[in-house]
C-alpha atoms as a PDB file:
ATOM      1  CA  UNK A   1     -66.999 -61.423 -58.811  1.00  0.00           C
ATOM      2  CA  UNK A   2     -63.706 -63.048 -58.990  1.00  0.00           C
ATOM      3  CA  UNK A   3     -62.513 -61.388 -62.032  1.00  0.00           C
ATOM      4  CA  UNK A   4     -63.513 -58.306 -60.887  1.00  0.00           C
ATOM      5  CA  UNK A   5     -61.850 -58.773 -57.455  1.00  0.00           C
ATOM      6  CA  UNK A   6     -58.539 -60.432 -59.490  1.00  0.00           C
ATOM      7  CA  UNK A   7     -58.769 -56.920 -61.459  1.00  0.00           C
ATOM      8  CA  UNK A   8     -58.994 -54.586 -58.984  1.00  0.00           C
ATOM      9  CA  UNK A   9     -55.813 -56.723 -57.003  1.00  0.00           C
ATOM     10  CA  UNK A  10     -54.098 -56.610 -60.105  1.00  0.00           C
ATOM     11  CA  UNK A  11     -54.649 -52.855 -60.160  1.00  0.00           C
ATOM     12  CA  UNK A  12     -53.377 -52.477 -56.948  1.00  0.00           C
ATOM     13  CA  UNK A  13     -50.268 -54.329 -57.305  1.00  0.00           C
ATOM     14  CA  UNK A  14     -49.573 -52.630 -60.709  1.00  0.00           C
ATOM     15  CA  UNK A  15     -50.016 -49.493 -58.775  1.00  0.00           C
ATOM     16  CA  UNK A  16     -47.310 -50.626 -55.513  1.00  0.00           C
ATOM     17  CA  UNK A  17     -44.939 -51.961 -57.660  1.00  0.00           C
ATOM     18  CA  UNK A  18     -44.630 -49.338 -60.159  1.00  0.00           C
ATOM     19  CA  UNK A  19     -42.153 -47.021 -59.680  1.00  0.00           C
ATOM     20  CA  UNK A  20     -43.168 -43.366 -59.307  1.00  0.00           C
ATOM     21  CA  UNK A  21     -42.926 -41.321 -62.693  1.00  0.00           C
ATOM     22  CA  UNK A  22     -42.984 -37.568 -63.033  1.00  0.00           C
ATOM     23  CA  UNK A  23     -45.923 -35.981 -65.112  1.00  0.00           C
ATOM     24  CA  UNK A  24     -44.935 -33.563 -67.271  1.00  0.00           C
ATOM     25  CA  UNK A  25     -46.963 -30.070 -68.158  1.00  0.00           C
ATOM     26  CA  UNK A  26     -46.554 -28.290 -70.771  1.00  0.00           C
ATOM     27  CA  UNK A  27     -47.962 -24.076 -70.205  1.00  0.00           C
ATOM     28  CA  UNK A  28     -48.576 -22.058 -73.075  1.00  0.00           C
ATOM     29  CA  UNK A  29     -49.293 -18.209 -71.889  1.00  0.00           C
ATOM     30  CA  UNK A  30     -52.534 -16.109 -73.023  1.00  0.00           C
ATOM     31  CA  UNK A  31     -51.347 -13.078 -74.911  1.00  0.00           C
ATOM     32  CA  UNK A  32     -51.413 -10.421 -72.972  1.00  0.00           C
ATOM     33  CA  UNK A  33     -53.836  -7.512 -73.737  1.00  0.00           C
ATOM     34  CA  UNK A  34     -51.811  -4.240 -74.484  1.00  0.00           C
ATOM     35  CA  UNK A  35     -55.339  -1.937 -74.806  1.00  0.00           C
ATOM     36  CA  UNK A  36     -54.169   0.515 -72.327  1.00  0.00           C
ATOM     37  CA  UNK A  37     -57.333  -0.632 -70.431  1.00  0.00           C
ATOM     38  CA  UNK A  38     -56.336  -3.621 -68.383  1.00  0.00           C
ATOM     39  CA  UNK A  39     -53.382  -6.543 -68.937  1.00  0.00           C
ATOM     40  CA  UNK A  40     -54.340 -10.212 -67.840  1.00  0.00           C
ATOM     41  CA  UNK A  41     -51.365 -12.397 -67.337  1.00  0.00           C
ATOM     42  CA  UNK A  42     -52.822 -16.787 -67.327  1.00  0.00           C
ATOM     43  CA  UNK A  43     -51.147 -19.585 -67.503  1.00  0.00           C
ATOM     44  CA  UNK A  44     -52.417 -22.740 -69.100  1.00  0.00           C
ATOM     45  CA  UNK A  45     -51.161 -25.838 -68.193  1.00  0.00           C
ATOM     46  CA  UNK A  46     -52.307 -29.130 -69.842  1.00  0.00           C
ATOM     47  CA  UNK A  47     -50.464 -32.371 -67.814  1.00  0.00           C
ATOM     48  CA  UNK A  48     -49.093 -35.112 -69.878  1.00  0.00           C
ATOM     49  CA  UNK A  49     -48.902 -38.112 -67.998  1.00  0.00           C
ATOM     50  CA  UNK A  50     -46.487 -40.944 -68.519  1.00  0.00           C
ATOM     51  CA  UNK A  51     -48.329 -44.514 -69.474  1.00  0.00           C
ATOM     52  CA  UNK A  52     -47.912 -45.399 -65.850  1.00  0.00           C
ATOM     53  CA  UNK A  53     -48.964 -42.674 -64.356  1.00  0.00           C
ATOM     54  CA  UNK A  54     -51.743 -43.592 -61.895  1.00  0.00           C
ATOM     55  CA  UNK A  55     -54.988 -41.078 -61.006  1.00  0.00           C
ATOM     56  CA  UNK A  56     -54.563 -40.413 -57.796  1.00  0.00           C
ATOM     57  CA  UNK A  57     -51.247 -38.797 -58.561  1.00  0.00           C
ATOM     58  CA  UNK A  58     -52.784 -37.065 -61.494  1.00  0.00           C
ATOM     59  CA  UNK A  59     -55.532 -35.579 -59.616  1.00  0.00           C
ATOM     60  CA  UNK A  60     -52.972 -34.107 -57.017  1.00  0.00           C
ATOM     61  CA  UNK A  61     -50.453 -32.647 -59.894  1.00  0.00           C
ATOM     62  CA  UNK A  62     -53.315 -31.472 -61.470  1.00  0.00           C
ATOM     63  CA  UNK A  63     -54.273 -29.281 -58.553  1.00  0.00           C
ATOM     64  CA  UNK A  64     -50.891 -28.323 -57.571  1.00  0.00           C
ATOM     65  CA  UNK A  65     -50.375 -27.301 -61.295  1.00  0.00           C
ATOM     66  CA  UNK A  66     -53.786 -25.517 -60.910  1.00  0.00           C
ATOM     67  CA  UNK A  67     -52.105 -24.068 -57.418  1.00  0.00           C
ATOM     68  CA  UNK A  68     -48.646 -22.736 -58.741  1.00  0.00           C
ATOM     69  CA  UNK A  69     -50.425 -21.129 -62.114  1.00  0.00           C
ATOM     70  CA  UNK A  70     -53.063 -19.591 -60.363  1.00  0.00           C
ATOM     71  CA  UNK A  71     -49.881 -18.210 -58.212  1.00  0.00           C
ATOM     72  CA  UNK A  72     -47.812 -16.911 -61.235  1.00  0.00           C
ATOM     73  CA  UNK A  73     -49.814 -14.132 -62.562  1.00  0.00           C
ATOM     74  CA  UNK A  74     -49.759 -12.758 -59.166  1.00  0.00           C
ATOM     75  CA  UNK A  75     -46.451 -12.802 -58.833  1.00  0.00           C
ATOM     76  CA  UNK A  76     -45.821 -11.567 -62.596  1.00  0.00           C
ATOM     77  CA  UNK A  77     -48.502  -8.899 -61.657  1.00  0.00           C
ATOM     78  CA  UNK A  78     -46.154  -7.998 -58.781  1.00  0.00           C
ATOM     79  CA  UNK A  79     -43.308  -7.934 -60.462  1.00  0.00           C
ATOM     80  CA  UNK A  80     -44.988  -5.340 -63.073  1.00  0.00           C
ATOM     81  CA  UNK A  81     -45.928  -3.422 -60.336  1.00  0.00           C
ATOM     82  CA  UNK A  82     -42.853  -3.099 -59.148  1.00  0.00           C
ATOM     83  CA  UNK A  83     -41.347  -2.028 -62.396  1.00  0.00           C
ATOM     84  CA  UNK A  84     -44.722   0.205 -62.721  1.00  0.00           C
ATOM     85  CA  UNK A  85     -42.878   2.130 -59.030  1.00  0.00           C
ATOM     86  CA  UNK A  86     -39.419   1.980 -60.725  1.00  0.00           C
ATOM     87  CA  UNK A  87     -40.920   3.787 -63.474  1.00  0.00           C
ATOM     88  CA  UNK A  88     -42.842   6.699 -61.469  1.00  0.00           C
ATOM     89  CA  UNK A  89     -39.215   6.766 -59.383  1.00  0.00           C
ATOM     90  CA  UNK A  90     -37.304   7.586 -62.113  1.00  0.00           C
ATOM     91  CA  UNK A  91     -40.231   9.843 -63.282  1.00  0.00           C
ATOM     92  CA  UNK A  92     -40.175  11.884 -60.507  1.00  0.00           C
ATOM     93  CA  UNK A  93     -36.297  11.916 -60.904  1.00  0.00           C
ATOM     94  CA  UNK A  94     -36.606  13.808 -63.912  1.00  0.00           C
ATOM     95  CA  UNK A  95     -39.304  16.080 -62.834  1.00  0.00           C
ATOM     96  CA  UNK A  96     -36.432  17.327 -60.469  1.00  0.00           C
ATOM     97  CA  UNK A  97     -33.725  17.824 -63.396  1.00  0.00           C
ATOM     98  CA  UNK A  98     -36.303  19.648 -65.659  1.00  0.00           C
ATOM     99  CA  UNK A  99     -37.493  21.873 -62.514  1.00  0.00           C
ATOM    100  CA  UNK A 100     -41.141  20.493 -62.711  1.00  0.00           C
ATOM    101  CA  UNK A 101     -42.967  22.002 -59.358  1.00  0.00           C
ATOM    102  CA  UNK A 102     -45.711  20.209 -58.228  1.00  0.00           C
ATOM    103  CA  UNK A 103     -48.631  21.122 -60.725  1.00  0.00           C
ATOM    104  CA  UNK A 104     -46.229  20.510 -63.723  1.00  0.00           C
ATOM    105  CA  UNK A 105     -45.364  23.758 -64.501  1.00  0.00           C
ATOM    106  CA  UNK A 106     -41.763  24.381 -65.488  1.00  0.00           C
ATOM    107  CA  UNK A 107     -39.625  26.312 -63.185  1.00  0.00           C
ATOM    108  CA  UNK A 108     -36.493  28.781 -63.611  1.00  0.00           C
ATOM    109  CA  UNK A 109     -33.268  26.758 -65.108  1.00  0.00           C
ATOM    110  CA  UNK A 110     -30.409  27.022 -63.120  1.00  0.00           C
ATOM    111  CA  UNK A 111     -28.515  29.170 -66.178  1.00  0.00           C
ATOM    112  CA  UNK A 112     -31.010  32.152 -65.643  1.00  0.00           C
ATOM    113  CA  UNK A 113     -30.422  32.516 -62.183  1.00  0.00           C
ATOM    114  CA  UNK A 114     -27.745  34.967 -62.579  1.00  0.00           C
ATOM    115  CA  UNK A 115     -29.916  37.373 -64.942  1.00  0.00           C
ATOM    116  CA  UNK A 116     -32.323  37.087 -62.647  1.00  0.00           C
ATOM    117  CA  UNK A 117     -30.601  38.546 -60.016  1.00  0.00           C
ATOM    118  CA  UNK A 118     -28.767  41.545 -62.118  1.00  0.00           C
ATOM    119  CA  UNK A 119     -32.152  42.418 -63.134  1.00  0.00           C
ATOM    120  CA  UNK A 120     -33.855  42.173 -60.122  1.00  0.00           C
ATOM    121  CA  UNK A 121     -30.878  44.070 -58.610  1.00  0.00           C
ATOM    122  CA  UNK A 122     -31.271  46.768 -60.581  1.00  0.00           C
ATOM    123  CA  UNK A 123     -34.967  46.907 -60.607  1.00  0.00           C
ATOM    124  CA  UNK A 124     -34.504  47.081 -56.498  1.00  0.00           C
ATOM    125  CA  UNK A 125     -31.480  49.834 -57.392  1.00  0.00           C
ATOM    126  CA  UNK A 126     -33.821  51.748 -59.633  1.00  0.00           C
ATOM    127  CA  UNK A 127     -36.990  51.822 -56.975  1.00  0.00           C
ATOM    128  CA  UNK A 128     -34.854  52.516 -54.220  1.00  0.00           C
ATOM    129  CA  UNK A 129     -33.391  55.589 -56.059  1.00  0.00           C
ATOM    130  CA  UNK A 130     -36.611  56.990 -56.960  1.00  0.00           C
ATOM    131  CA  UNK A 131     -37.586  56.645 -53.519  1.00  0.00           C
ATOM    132  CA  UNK A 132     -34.559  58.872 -52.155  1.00  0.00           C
ATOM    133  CA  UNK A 133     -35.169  61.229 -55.414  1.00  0.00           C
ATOM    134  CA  UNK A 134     -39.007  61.675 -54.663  1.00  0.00           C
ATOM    135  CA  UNK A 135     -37.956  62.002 -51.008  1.00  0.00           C
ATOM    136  CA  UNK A 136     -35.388  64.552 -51.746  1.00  0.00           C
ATOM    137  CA  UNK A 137     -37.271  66.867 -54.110  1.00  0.00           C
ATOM    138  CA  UNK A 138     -39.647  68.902 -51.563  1.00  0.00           C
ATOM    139  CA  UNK A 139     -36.764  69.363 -49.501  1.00  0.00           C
ATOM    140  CA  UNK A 140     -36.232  72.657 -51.359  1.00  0.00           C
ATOM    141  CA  UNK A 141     -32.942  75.547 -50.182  1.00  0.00           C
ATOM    142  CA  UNK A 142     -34.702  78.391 -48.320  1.00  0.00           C
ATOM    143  CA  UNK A 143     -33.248  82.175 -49.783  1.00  0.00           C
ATOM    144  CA  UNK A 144     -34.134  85.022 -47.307  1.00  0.00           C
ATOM    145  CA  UNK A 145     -32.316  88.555 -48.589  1.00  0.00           C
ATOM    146  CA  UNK A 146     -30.950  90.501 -45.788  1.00  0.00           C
ATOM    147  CA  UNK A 147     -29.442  93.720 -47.069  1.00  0.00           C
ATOM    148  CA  UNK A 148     -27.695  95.983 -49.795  1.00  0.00           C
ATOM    149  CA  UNK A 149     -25.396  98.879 -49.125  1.00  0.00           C
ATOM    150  CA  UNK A 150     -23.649 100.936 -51.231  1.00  0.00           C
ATOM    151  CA  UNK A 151     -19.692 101.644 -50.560  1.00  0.00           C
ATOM    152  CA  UNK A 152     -19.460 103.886 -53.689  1.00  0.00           C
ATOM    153  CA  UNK A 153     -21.852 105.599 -56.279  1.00  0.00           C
ATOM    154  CA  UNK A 154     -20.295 107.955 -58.449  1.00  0.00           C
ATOM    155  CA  UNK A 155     -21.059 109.891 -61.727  1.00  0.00           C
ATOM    156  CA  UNK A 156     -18.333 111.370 -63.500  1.00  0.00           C
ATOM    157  CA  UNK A 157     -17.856 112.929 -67.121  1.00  0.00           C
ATOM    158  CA  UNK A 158     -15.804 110.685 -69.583  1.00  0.00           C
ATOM    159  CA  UNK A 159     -15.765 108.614 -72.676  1.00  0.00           C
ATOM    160  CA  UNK A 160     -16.133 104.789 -73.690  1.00  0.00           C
ATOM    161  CA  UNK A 161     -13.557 103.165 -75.368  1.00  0.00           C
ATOM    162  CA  UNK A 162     -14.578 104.347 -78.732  1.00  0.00           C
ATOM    163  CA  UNK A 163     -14.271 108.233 -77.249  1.00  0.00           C
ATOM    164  CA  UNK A 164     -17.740 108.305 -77.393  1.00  0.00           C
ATOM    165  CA  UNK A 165     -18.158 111.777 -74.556  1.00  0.00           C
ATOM    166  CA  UNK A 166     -20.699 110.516 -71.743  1.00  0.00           C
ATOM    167  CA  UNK A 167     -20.986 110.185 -68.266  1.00  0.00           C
ATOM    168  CA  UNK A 168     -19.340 107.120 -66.440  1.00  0.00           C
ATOM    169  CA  UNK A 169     -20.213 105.187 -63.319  1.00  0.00           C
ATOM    170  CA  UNK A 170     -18.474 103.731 -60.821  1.00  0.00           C
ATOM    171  CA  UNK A 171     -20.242 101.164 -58.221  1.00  0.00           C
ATOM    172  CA  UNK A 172     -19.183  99.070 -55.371  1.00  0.00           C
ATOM    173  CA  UNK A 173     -22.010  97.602 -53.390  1.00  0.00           C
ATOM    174  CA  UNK A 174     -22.518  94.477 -51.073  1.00  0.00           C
ATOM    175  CA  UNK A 175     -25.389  92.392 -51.048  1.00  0.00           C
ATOM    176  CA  UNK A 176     -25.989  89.663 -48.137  1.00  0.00           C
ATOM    177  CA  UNK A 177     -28.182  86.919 -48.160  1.00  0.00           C
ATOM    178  CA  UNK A 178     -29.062  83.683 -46.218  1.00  0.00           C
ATOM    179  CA  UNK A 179     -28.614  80.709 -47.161  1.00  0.00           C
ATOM    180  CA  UNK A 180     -30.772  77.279 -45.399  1.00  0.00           C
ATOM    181  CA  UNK A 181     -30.442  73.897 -46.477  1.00  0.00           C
ATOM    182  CA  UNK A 182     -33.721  71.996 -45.712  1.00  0.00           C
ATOM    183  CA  UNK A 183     -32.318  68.662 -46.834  1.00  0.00           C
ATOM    184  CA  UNK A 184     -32.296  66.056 -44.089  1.00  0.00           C
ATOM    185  CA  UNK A 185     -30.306  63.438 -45.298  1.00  0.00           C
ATOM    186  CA  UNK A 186     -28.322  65.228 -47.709  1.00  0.00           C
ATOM    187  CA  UNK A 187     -26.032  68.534 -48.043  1.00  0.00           C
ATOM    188  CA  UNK A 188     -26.212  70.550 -51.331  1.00  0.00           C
ATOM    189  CA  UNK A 189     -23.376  72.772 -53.711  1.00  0.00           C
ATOM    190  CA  UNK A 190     -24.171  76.255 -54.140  1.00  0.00           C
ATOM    191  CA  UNK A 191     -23.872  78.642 -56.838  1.00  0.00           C
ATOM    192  CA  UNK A 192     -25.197  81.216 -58.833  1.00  0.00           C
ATOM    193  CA  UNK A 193     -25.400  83.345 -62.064  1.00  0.00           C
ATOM    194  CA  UNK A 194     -23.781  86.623 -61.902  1.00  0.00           C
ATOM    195  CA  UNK A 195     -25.605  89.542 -59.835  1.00  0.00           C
ATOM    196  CA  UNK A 196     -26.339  92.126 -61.763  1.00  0.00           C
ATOM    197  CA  UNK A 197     -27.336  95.627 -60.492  1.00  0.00           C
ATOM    198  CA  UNK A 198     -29.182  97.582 -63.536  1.00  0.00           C
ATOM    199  CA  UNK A 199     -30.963 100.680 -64.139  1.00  0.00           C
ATOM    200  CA  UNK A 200     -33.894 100.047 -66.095  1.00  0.00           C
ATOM    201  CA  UNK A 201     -31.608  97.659 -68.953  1.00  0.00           C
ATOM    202  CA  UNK A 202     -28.312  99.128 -67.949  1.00  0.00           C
ATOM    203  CA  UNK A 203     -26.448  97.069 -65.890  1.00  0.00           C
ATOM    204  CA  UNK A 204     -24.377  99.327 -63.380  1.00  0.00           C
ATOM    205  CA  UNK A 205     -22.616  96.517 -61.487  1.00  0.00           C
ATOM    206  CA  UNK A 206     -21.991  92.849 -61.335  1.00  0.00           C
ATOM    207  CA  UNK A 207     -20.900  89.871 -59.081  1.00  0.00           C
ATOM    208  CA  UNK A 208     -20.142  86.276 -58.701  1.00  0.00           C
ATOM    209  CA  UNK A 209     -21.020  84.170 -55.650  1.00  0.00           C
ATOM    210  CA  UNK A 210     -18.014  81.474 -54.651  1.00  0.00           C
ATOM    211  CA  UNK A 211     -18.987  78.230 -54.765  1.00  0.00           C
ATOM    212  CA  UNK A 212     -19.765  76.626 -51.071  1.00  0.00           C
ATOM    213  CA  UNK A 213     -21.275  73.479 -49.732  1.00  0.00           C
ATOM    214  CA  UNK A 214     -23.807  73.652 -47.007  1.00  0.00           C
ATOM    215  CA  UNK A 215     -24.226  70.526 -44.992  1.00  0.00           C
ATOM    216  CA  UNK A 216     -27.496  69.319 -44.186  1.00  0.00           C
ATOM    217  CA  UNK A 217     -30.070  71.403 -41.846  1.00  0.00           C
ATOM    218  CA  UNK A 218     -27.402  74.380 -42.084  1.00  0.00           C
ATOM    219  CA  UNK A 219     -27.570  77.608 -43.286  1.00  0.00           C
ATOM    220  CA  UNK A 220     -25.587  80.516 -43.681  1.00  0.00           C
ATOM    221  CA  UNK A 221     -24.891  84.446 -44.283  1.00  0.00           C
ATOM    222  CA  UNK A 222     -23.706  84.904 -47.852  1.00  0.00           C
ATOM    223  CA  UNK A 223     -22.112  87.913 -48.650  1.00  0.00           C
ATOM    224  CA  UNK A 224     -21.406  89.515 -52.450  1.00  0.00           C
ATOM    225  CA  UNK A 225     -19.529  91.960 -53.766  1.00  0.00           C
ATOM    226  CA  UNK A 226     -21.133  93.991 -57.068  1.00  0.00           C
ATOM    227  CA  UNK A 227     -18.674  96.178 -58.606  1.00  0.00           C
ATOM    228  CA  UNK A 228     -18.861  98.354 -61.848  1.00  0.00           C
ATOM    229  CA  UNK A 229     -16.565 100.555 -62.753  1.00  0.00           C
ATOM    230  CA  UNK A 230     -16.292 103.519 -65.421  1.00  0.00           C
ATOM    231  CA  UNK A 231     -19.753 102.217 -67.213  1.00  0.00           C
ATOM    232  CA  UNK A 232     -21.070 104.324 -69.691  1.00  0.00           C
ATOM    233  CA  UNK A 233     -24.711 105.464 -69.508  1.00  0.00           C
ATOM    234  CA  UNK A 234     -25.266 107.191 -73.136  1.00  0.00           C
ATOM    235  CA  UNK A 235     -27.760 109.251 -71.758  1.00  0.00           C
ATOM    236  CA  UNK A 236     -29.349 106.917 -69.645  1.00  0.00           C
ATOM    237  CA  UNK A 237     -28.759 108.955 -66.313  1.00  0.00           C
ATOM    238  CA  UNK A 238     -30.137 112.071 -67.552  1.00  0.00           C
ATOM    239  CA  UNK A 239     -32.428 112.827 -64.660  1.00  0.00           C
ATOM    240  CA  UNK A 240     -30.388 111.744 -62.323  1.00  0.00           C
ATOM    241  CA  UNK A 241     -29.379 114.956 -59.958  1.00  0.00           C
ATOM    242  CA  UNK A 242     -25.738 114.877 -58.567  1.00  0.00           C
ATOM    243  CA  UNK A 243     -23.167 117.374 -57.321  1.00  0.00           C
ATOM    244  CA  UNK A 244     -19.561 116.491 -57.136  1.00  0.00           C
ATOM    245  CA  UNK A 245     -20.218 113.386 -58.643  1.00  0.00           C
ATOM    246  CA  UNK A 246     -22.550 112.144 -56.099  1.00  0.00           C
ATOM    247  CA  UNK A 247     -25.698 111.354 -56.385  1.00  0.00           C
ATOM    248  CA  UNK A 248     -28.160 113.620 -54.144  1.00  0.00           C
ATOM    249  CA  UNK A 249     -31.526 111.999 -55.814  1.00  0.00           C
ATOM    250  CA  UNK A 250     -32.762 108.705 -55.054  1.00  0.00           C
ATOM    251  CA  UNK A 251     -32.585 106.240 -58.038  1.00  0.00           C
ATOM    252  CA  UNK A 252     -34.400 103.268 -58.685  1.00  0.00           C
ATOM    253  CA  UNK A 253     -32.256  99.702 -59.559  1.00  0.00           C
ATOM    254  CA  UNK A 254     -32.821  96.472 -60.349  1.00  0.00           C
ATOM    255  CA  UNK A 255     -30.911  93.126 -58.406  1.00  0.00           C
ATOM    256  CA  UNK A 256     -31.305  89.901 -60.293  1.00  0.00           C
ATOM    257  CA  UNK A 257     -29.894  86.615 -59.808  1.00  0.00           C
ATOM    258  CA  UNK A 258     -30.259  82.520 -60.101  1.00  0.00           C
ATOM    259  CA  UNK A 259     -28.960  80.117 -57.002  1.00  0.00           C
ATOM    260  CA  UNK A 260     -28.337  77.067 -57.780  1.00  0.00           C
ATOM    261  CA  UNK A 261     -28.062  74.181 -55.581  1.00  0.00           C
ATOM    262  CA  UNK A 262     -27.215  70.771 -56.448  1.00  0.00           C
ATOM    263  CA  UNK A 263     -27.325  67.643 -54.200  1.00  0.00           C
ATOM    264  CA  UNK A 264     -25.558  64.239 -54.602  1.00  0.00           C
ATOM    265  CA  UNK A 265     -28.217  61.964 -52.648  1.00  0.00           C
ATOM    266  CA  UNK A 266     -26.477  58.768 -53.733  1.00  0.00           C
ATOM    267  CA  UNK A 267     -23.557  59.251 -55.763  1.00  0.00           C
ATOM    268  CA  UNK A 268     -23.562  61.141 -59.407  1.00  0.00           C
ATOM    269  CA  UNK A 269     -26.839  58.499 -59.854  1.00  0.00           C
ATOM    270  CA  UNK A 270     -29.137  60.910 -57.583  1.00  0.00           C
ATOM    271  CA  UNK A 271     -28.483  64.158 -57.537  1.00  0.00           C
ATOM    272  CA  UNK A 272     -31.597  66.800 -57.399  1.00  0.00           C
ATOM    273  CA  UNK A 273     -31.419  70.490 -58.306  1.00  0.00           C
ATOM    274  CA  UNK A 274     -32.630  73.070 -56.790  1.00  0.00           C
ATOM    275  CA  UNK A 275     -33.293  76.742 -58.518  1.00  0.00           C
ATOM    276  CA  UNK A 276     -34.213  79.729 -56.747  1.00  0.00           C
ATOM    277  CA  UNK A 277     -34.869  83.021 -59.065  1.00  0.00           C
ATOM    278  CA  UNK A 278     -34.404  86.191 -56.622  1.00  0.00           C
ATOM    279  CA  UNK A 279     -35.290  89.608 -58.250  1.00  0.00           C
ATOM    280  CA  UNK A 280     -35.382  92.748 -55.732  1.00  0.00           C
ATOM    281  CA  UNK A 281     -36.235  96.296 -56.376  1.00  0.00           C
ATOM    282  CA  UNK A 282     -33.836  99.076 -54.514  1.00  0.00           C
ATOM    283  CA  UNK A 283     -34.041 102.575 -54.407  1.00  0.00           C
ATOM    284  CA  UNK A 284     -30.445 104.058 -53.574  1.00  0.00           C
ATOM    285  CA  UNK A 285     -30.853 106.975 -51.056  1.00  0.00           C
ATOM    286  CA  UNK A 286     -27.624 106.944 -48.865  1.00  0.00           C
ATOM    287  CA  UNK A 287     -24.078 105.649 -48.801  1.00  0.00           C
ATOM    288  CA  UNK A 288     -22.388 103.294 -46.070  1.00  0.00           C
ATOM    289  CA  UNK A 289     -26.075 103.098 -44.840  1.00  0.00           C
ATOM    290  CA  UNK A 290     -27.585  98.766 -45.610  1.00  0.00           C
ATOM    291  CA  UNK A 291     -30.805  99.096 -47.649  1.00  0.00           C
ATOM    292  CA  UNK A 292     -32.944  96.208 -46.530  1.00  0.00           C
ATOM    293  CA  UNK A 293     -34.167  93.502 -48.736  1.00  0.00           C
ATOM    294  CA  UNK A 294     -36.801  91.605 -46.514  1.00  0.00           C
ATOM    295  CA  UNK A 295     -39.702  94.222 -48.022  1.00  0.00           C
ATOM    296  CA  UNK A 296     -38.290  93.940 -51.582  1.00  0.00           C
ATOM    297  CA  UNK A 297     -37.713  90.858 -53.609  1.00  0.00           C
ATOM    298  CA  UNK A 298     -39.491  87.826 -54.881  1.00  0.00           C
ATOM    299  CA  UNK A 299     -37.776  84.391 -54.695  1.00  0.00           C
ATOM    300  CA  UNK A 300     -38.785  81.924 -56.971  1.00  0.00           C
END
């Protein structure tokens, strides 16, 4: 009893009057797991104690040291989670340089924004011209013939320029027309091909229609003067009855002729045309008295 009570004061003592010593620890780390599948950061730590080093104290760095390493993978698992957000940061920063929308698909580059527009410009420029051409095209020139009278109709004896004897016409004979412009939005030039006056295949007399403009929704009276003179018929006029050089039979003639009418919707880019054949069938009965035309052509 009194060496064991002599031990355990002995003890005690030892323990007072030592002076406190650190413990050392020495931590190896686990290897971490680089599987893709999960990463386990642990610290080991194994204390080393001086000689001196009493229990009590050993027990309590021993927990602490259990403490702070069961701390440190946290915070190293933190720390990589924090770089992890870095990562998807600067991730998501070049999504936004390579145009990446939100399901990963690539957008337009910057550099083919211009050729974008030129060819959705002109796409747009090409529909909307269409449009105004399709819009345009029923809008059509109305042609209603009025009248034809004859100033002159003569039949004289002669010869062509070869001195070829025959008998020689001379014409002069005005034809009126009218001219409407259906168009809307858009006024239209007007011309024609010559007017020719025949007998059967001989023309008699021609003409030219002057160029004009009519505006849009306008119309006018168009008036053209069909001359012929000193035309040989070689025969041709052989039943024709005249006394004096007129003609005191009626004859049968033929008035053919092309309008054209052209329309500049938008610029030179649109511009419809417009063709309207006109053929009319005239007997020639009187002078200075208008033959009318309503009864006796066809416009195509």
């Amino acid at each position: 009893m009194s060496m064991h009570a002599k031990t355990d004061s002995e003890v005690t003592s030892l323990t007072a009057s030592s002076p406190r010593q650190p413990a050392y620890y020495v931590q190896s780390p686990s290897r971490d797991s680089h599987d893709g599948e999960k990463t386990t950061n642990s610290f080991h730590s194994t204390p080393v104690l001086s000689p001196s080093g009493s229990p009590g104290r050993q027990s309590r760095n021993s927990s602490s040291t259990r403490y702070s390493g069961s701390l440190r993978p946290g915070s190293r698992k933190g720390s990589q989670h924090q770089h992890h957000r870095k990562g998807e940061k600067g991730f998501d920063a070049i999504e936004e340089e390579g145009f990446n929308d939100e399901n990963g698909r690539m957008g337009i580059p910057r550099r083919c924004y211009f050729p974008a527009f030129v060819v959705g410009f002109f796409v747009l420029f090409t529909f909307f011209a269409l449009v105004l051409w399709g819009a345009a095209r029923p809008q059509k020139p109305v042609i209603t013939m009025r009248s034809i009278s004859f100033d002159k109709f003569v039949v004289n004896a002669g010869a062509d320029a070869s001195g070829v004897a025959t008998e020689m016409v001379t014409l002069n004979a005005t034809v009126k027309f009218n001219f409407r412009n259906r168009g809307t939005f858009f006024g239209v030039h007007v011309s024609s091909t010559p007017l020719d006056l025949a007998y059967t295949e001989l023309t008699l007399a021609t003409g030219t229609l002057m160029k004009f403009y009519q505006s849009r929704n306008g119309h006018r009276i168009v008036s053209v003067n069909l001359q012929g003179r000193g035309v040989p018929l070689y025969g041709g006029g052989v039943n024709w009855s005249s006394e004096n050089g007129k003609l005191t039979a009626p004859v049968p003639l033929n008035l053919n002729f092309t309008v054209k009418a052209k329309a500049y919707v938008l610029g030179k880019l649109v511009k419809p045309k417009f063709y309207k054949k006109v053929s009319c069938a005239i007997v020639y009965k009187l002078i200075n008295k208008p033959i009318s035309l309503k009864n006796s052509c066809t416009v195509e």
